[in-house]
N, C-alpha and C. Protein backbone atom coordinates (compact mmCIF):
# COMPACT_ATOMS: atom_id res chain seq x y z
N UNK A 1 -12.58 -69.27 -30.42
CA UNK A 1 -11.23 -69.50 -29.95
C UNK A 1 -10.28 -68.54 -30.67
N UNK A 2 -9.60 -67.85 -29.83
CA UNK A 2 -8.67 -66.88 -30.53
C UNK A 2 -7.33 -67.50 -30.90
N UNK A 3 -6.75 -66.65 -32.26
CA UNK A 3 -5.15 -67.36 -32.56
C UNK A 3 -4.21 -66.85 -31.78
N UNK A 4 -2.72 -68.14 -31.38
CA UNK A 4 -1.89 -66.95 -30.58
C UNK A 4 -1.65 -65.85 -31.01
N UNK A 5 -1.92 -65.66 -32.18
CA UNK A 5 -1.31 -63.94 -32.01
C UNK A 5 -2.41 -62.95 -31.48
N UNK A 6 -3.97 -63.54 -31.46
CA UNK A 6 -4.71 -62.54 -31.26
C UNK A 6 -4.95 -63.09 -29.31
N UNK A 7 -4.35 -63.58 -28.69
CA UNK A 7 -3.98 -64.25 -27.51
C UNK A 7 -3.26 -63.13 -27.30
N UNK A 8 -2.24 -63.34 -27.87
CA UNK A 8 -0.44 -62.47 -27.63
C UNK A 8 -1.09 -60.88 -27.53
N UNK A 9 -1.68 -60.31 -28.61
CA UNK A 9 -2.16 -58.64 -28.52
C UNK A 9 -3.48 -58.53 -28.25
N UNK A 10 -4.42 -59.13 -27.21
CA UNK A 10 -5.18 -58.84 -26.14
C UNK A 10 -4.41 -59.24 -24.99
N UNK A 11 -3.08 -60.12 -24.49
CA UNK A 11 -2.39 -59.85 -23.24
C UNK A 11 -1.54 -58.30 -23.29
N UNK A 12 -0.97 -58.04 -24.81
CA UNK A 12 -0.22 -56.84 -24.71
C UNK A 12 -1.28 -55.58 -24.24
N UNK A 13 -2.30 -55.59 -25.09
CA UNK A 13 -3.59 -54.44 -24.77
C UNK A 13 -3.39 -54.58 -23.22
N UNK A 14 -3.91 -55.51 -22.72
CA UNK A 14 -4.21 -55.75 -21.16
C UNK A 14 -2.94 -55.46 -19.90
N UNK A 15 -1.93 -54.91 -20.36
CA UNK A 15 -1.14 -54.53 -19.67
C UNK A 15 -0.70 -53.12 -19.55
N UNK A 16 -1.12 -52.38 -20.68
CA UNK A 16 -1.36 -50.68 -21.12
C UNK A 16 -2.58 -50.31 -20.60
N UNK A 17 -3.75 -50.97 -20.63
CA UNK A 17 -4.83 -50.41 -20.55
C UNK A 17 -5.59 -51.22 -19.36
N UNK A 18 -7.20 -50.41 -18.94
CA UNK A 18 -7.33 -50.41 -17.90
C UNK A 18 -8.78 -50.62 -18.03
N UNK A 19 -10.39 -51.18 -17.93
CA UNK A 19 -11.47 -50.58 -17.55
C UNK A 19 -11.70 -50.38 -16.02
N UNK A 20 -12.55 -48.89 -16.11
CA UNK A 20 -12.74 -48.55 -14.89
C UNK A 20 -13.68 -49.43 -14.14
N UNK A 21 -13.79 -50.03 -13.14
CA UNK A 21 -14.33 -50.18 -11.78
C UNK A 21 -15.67 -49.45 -11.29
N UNK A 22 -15.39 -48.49 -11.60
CA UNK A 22 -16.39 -47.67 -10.41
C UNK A 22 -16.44 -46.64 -11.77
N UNK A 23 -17.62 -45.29 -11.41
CA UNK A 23 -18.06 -43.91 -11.61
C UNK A 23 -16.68 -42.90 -11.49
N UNK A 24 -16.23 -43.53 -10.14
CA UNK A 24 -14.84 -42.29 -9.90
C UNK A 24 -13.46 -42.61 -10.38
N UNK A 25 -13.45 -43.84 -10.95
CA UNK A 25 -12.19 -44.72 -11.38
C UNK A 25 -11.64 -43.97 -12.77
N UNK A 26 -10.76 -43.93 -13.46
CA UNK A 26 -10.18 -43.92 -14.56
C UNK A 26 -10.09 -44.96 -15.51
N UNK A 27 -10.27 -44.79 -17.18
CA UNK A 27 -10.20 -46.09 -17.70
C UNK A 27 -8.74 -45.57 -18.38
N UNK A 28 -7.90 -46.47 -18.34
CA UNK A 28 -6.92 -46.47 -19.19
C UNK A 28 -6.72 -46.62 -20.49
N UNK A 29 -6.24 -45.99 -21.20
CA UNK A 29 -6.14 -46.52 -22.63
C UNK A 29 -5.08 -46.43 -23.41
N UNK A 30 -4.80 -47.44 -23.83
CA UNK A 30 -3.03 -47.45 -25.30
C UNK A 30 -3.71 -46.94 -26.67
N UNK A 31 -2.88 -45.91 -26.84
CA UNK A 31 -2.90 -45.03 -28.14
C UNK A 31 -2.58 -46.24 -29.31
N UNK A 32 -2.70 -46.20 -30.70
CA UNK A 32 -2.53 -46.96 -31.46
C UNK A 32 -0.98 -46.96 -31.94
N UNK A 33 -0.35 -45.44 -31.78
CA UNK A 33 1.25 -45.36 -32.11
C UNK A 33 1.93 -46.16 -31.15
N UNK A 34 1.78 -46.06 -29.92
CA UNK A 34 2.76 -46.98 -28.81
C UNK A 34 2.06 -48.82 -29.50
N UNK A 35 1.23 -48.91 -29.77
CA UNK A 35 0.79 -50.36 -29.82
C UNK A 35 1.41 -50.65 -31.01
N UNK A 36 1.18 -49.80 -31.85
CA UNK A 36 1.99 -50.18 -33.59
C UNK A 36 3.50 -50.70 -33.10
N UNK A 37 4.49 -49.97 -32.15
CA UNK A 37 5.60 -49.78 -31.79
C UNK A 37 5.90 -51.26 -31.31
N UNK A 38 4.99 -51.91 -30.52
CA UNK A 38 4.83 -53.19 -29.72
C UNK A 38 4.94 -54.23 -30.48
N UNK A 39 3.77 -53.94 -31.12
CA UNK A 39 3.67 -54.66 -32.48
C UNK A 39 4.53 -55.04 -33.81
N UNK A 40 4.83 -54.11 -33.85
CA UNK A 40 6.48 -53.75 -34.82
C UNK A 40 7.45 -54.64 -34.12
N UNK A 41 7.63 -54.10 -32.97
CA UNK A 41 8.97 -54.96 -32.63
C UNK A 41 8.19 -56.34 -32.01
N UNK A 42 7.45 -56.99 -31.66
CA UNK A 42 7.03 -58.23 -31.80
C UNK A 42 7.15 -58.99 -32.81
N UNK A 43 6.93 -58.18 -34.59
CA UNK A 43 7.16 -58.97 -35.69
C UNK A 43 8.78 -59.22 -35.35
N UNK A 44 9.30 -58.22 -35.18
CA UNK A 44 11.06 -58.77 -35.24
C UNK A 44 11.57 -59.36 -34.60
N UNK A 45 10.99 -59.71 -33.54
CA UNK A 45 11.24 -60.88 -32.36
C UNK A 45 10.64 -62.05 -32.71
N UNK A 46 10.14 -62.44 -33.69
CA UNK A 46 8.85 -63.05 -34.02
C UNK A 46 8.40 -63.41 -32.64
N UNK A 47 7.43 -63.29 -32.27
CA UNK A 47 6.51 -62.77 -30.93
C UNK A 47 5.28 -62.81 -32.26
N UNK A 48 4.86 -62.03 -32.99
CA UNK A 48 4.00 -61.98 -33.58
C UNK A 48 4.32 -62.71 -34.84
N UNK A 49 3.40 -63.45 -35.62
CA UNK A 49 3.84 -64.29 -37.31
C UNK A 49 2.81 -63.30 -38.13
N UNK A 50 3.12 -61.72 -38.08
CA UNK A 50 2.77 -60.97 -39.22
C UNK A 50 3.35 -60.44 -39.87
N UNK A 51 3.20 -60.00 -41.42
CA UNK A 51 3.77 -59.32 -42.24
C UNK A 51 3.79 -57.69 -41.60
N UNK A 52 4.87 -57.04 -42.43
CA UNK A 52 4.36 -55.44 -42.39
C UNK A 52 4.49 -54.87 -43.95
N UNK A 53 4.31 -53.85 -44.00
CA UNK A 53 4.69 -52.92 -45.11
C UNK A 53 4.76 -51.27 -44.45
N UNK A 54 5.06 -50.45 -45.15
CA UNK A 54 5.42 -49.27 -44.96
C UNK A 54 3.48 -48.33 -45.22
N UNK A 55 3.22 -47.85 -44.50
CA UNK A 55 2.24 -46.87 -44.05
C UNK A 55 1.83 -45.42 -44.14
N UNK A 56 1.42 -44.47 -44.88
CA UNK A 56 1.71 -43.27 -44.52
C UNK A 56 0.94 -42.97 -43.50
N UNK A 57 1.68 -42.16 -42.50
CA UNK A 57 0.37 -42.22 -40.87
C UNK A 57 1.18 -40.74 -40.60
N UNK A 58 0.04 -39.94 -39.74
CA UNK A 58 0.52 -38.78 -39.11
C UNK A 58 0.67 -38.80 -37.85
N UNK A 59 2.31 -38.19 -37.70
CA UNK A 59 2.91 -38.40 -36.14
C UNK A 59 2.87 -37.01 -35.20
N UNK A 60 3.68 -36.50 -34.66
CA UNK A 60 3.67 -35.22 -33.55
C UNK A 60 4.38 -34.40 -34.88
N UNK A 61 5.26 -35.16 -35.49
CA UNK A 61 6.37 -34.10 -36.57
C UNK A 61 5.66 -34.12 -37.72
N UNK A 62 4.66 -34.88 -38.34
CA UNK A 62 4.18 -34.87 -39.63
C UNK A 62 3.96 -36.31 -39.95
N UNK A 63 4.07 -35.73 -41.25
CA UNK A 63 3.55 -36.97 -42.16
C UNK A 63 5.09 -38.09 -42.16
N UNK A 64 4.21 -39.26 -41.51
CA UNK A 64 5.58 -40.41 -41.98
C UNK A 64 5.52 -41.91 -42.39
N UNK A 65 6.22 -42.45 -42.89
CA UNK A 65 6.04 -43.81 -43.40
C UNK A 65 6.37 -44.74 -42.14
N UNK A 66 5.84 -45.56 -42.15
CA UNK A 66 6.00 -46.51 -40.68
C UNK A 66 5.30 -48.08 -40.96
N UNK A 67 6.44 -48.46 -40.62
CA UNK A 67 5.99 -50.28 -40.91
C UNK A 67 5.01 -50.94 -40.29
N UNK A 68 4.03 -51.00 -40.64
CA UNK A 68 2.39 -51.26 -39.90
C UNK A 68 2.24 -52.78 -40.32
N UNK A 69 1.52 -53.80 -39.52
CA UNK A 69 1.15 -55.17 -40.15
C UNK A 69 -0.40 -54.80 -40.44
N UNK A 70 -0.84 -55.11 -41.69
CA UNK A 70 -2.10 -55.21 -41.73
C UNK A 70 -2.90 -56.29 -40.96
N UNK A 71 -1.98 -57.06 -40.95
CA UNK A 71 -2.93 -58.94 -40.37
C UNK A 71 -3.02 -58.22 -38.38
N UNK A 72 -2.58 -57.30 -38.50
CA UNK A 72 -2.30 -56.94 -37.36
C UNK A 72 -3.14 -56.39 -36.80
N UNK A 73 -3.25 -55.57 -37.78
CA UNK A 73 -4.82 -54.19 -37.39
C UNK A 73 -5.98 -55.28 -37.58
N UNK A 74 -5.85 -56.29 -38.73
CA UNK A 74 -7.28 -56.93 -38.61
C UNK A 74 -7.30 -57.90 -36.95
N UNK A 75 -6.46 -58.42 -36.30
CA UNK A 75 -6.60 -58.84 -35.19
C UNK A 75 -7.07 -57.96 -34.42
N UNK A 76 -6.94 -56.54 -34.26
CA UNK A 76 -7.39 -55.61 -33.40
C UNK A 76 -8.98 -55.46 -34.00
N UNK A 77 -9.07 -55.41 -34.98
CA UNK A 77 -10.37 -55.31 -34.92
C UNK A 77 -11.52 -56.76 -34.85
N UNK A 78 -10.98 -58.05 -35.42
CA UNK A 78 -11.19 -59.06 -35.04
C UNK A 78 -11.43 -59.43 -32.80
N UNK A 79 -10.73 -59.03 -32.31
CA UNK A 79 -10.74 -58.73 -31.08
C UNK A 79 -11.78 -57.76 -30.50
N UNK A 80 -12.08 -56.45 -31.21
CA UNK A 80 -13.13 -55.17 -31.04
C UNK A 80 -13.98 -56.12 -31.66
N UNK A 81 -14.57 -56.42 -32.61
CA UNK A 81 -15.86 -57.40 -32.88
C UNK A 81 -16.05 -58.62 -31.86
N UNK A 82 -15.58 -58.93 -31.30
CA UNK A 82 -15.46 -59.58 -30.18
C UNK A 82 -15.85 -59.47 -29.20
N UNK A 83 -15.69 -58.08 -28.74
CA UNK A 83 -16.15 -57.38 -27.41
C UNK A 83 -15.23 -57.49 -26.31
N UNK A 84 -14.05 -57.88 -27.00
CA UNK A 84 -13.01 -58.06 -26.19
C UNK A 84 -11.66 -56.86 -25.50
N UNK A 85 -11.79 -56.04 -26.63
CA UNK A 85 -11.27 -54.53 -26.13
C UNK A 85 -12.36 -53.66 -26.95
N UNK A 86 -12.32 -52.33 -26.41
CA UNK A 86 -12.99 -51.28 -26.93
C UNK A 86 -11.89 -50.16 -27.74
N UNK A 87 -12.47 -49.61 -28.48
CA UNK A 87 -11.82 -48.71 -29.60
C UNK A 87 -12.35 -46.97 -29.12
N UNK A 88 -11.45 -46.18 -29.16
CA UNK A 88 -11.93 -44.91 -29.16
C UNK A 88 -11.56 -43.93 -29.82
N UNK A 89 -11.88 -43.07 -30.52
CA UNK A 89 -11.31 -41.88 -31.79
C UNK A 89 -11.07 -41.09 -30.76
N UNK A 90 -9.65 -40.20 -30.90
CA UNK A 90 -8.98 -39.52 -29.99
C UNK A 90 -9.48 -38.27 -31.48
N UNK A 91 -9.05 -36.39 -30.75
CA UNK A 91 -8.63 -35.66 -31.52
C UNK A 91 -7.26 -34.88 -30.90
N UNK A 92 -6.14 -35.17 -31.44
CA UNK A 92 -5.30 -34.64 -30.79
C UNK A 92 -4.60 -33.02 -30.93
N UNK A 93 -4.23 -32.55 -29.97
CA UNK A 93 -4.12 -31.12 -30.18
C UNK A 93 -3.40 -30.40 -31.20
N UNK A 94 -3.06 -31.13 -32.48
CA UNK A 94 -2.81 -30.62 -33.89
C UNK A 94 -4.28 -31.17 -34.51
N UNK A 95 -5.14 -30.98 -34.25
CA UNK A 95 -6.44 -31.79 -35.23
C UNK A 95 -6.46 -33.12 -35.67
N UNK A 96 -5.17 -33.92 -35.50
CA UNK A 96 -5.48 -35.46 -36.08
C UNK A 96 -6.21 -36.22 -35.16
N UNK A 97 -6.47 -37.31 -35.84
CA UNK A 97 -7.33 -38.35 -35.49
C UNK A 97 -6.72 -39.47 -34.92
N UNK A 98 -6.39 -39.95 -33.53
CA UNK A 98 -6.07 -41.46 -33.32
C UNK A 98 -6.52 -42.32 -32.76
N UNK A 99 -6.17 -43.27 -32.50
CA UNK A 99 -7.61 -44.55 -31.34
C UNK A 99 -6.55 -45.28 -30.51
N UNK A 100 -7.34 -45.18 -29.87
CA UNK A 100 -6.85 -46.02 -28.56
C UNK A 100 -7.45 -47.22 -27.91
N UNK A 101 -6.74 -48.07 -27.34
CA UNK A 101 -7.44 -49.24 -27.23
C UNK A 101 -7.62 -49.85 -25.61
N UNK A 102 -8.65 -50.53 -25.00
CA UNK A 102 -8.32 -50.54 -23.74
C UNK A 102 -9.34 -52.20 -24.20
N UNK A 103 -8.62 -52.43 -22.70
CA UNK A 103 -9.56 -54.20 -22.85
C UNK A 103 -11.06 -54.12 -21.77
N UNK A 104 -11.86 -55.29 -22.28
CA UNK A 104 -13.16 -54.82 -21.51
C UNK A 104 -13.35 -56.22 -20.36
N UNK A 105 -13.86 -55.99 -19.70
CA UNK A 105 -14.48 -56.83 -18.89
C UNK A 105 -14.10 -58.41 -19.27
N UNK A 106 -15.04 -58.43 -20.27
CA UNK A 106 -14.68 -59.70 -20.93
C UNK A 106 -13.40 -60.42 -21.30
N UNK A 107 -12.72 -58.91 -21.95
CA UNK A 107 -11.45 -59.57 -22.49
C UNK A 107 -11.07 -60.05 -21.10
N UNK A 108 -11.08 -59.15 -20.15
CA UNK A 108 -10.42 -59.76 -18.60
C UNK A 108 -10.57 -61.17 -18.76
N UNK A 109 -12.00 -61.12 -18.56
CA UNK A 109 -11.63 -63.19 -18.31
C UNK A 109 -11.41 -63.86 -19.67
N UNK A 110 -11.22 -63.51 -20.63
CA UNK A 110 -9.98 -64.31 -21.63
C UNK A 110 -8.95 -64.63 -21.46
N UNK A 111 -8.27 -63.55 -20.61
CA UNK A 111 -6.75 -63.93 -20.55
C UNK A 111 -6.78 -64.99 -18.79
N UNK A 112 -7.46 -65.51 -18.31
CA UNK A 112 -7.57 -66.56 -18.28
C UNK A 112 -7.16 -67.91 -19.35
N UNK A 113 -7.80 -67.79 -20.10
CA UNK A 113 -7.05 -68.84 -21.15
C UNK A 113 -6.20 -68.48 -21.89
N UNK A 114 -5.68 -67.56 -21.74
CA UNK A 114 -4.24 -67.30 -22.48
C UNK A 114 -2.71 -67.91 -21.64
N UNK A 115 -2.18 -69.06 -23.08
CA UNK A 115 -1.33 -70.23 -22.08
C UNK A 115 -0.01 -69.07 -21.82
N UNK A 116 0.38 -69.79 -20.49
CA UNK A 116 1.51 -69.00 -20.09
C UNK A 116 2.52 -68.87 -21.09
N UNK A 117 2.83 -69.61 -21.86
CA UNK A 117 3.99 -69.36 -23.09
C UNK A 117 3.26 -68.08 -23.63
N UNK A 118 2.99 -67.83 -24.20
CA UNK A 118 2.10 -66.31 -24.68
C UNK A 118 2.09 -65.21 -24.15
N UNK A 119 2.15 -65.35 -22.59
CA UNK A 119 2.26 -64.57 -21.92
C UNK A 119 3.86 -64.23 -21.38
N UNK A 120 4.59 -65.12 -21.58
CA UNK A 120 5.88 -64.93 -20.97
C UNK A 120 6.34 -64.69 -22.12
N UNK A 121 6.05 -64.37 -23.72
CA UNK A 121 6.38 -64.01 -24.97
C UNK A 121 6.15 -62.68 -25.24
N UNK A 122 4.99 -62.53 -24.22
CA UNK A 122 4.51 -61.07 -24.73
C UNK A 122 5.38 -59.79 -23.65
N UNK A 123 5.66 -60.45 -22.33
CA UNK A 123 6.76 -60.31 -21.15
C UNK A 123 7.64 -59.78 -21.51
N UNK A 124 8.31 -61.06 -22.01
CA UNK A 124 9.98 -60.45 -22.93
C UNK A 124 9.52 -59.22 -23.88
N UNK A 125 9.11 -59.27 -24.61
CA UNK A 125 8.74 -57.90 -25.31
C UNK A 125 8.65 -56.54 -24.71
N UNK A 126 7.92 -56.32 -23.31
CA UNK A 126 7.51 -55.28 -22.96
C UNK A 126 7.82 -54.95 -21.30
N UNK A 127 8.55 -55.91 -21.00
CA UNK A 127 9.31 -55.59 -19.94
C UNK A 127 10.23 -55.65 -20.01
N UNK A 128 11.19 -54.51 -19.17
CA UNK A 128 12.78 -54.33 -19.00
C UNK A 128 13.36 -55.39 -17.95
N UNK A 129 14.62 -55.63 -18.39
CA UNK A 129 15.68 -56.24 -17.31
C UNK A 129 15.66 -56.39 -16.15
N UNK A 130 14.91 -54.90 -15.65
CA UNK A 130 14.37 -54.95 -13.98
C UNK A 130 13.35 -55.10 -14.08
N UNK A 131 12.34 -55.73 -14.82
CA UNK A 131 11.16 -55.51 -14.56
C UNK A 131 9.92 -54.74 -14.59
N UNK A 132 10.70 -53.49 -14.94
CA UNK A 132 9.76 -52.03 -15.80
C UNK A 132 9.22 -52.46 -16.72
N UNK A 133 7.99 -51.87 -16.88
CA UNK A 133 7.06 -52.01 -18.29
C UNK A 133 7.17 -50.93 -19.18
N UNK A 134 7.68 -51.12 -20.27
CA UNK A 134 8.20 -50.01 -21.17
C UNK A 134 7.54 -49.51 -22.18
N UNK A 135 7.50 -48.24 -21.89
CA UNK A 135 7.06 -46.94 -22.70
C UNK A 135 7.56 -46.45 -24.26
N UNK A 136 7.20 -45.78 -25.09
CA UNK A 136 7.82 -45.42 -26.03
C UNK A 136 7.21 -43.75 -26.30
N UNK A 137 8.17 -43.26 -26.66
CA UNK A 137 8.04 -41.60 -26.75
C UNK A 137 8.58 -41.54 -28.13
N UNK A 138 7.56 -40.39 -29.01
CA UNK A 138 8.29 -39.62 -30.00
C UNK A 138 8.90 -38.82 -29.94
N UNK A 139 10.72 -38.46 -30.43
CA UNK A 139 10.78 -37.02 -29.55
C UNK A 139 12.08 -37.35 -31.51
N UNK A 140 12.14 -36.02 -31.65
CA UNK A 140 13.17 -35.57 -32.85
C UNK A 140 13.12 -36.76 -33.89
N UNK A 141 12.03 -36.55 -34.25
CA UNK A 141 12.04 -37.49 -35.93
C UNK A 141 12.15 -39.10 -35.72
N UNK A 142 12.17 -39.31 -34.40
CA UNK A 142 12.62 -40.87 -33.86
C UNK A 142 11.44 -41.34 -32.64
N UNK A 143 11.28 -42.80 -32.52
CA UNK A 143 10.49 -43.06 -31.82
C UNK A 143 11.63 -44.36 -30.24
N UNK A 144 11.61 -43.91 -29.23
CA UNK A 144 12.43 -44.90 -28.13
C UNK A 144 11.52 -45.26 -27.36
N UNK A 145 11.75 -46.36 -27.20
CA UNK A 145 11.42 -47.73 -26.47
C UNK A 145 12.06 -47.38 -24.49
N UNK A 146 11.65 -47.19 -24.15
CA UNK A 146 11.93 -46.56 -22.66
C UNK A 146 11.87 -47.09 -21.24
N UNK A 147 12.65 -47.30 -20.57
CA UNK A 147 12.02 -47.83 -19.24
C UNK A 147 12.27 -46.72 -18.44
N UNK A 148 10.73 -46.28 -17.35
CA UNK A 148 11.13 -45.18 -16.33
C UNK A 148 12.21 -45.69 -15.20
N UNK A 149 12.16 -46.83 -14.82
CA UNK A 149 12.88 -47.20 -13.66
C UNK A 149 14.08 -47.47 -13.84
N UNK A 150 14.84 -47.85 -14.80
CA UNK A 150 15.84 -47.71 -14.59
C UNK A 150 16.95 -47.21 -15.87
N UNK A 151 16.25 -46.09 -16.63
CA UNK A 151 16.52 -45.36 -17.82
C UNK A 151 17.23 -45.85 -18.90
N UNK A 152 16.97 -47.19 -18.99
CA UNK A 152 16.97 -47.98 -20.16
C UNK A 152 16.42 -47.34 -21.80
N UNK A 153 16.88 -47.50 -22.78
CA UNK A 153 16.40 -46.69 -23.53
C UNK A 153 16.88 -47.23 -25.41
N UNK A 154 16.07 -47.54 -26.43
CA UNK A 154 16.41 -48.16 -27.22
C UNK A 154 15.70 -47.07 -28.09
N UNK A 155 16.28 -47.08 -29.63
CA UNK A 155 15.16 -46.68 -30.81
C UNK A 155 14.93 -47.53 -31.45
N UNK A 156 13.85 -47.44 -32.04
CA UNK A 156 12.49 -48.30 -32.13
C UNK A 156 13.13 -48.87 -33.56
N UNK A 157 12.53 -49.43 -34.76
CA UNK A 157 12.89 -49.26 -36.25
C UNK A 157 11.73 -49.27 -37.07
N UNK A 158 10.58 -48.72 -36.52
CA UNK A 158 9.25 -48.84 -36.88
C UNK A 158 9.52 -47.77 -38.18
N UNK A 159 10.58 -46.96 -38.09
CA UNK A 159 9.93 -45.88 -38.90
C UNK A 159 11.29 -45.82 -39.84
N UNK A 160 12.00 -47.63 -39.55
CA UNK A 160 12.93 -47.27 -41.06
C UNK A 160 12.14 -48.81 -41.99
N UNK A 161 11.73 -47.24 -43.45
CA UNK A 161 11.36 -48.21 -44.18
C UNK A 161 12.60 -48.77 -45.25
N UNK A 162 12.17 -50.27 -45.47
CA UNK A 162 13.14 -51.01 -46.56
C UNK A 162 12.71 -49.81 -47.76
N UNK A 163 13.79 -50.05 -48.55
CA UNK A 163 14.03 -49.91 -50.19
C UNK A 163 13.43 -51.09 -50.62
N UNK A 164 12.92 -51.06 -51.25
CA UNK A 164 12.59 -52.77 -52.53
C UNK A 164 13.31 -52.43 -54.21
N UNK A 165 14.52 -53.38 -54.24
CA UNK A 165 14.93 -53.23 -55.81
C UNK A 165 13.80 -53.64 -56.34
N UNK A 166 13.65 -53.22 -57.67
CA UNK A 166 12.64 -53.73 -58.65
C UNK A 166 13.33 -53.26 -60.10
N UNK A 167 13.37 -53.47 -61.21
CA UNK A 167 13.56 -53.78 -62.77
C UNK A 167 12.33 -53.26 -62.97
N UNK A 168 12.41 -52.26 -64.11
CA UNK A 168 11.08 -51.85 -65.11
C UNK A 168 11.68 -51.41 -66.51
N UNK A 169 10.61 -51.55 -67.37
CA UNK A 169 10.73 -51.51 -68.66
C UNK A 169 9.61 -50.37 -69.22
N UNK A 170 9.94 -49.66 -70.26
CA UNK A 170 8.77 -49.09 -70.71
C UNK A 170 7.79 -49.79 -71.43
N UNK A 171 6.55 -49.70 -71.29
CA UNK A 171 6.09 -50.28 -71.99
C UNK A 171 4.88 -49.10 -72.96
N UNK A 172 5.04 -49.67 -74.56
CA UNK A 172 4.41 -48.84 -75.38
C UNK A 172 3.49 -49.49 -75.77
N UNK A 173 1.84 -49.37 -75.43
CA UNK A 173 0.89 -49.91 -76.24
C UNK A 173 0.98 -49.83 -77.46
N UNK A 174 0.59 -50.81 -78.49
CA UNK A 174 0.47 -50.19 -80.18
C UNK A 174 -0.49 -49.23 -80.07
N UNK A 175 -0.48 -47.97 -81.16
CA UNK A 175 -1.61 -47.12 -81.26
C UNK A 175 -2.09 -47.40 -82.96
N UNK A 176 -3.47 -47.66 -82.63
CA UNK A 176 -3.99 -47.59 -84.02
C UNK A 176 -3.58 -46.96 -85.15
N UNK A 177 -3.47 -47.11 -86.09
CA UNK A 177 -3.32 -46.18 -87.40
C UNK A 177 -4.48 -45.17 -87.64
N UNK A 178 -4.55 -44.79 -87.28
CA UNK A 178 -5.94 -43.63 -87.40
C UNK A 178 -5.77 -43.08 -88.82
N UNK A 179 -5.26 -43.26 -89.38
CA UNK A 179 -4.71 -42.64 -91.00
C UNK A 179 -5.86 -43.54 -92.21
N UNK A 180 -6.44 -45.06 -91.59
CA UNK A 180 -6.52 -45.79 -92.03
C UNK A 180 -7.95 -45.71 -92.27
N UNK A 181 -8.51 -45.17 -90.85
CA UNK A 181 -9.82 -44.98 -90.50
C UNK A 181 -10.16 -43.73 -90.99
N UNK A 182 -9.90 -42.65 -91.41
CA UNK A 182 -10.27 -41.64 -91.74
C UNK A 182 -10.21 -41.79 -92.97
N UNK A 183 -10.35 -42.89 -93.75
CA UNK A 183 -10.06 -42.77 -95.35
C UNK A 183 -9.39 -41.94 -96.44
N UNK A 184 -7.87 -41.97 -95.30
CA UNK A 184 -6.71 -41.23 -96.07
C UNK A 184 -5.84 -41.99 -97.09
């Protein structure tokens, strides 16, 4: 039996992604940056009950910090041990590495039992006002939240990390007298 949240992000998977049908069909698949994005703003809706912290991950512009839930990624892979979506290593045309996720067969008839509250949670999240299912693009150091149909358009906050105050002190171990030991 899956938890709502791992309910909630196999309905989100299942609306990005696709398995093919047939030999001539296409399988669809959600990159892990648009899903982080989903995910991200699900924690802030609470839609999702996970923590995040800040990440170093490589984007189209470089290297950047980005608020990732760990309990998050383990549901995705909790779900892939499952056999419920499949995982794939992308290489993208700067040499990095990303994965993408699509749901399988199976997961299909899961979301069968996924209760409509879950689903009309995961709704609000990823559909627009009219009804568009919304996209997110990296473009100038920023990541937006997008609808094609009716050019709706938000930035994301995946990629502003908190400050944490913290207090520190030096701290000096004692060092032996070595003067003592050398029979000075």
């Amino acid at each position: 039996m899956l938890t709502k949240a791992q309910n909630r992000l196999l309905y989100l998977i299942s609306l990005y992604s696709k398995p093919s049908k047939s030999e001539n069909e296409n399988v669809i698949w959600i990159r892990e940056m648009p899903l982080r994005v989903f995910m991200h703003e699900g924690i802030e809706r609470k839609i999702f009950d996970w923590d995040y912290a800040p990440a170093s991950v490589m984007l189209s512009d470089g290297r950047k910090f980005v608020n990732i839930s760990q309990e998050g990624e383990d549901d995705l892979n909790d779900l892939r041990e499952l056999g419920l979506i499949n995982a794939l290593k992308l290489s993208t045309s700067r040499y990095y590495f990303i994965t993408a996720y699509c749901i399988t067969e199976k997961g299909i008839e899961e979301l069968n039992k996924i209760p409509l509250e879950d689903r009309q949670a995961v709704d609000s999240l990823v559909r627009c006002q009219c009804g568009g299912l919304l996209k997110t693009q990296e473009k100038d150091g920023s990541i937006k939240i997008k609808c094609g149909n009716c050019n709706y358009e938000k930035e994301s906050n995946i990629l502003d990390v908190e400050d944490v105050s913290y207090v520190s002190k030096p701290y000096m171990p004692k060092q032996p007298n070595i003067s003592k030991h050398r029979g000075v």
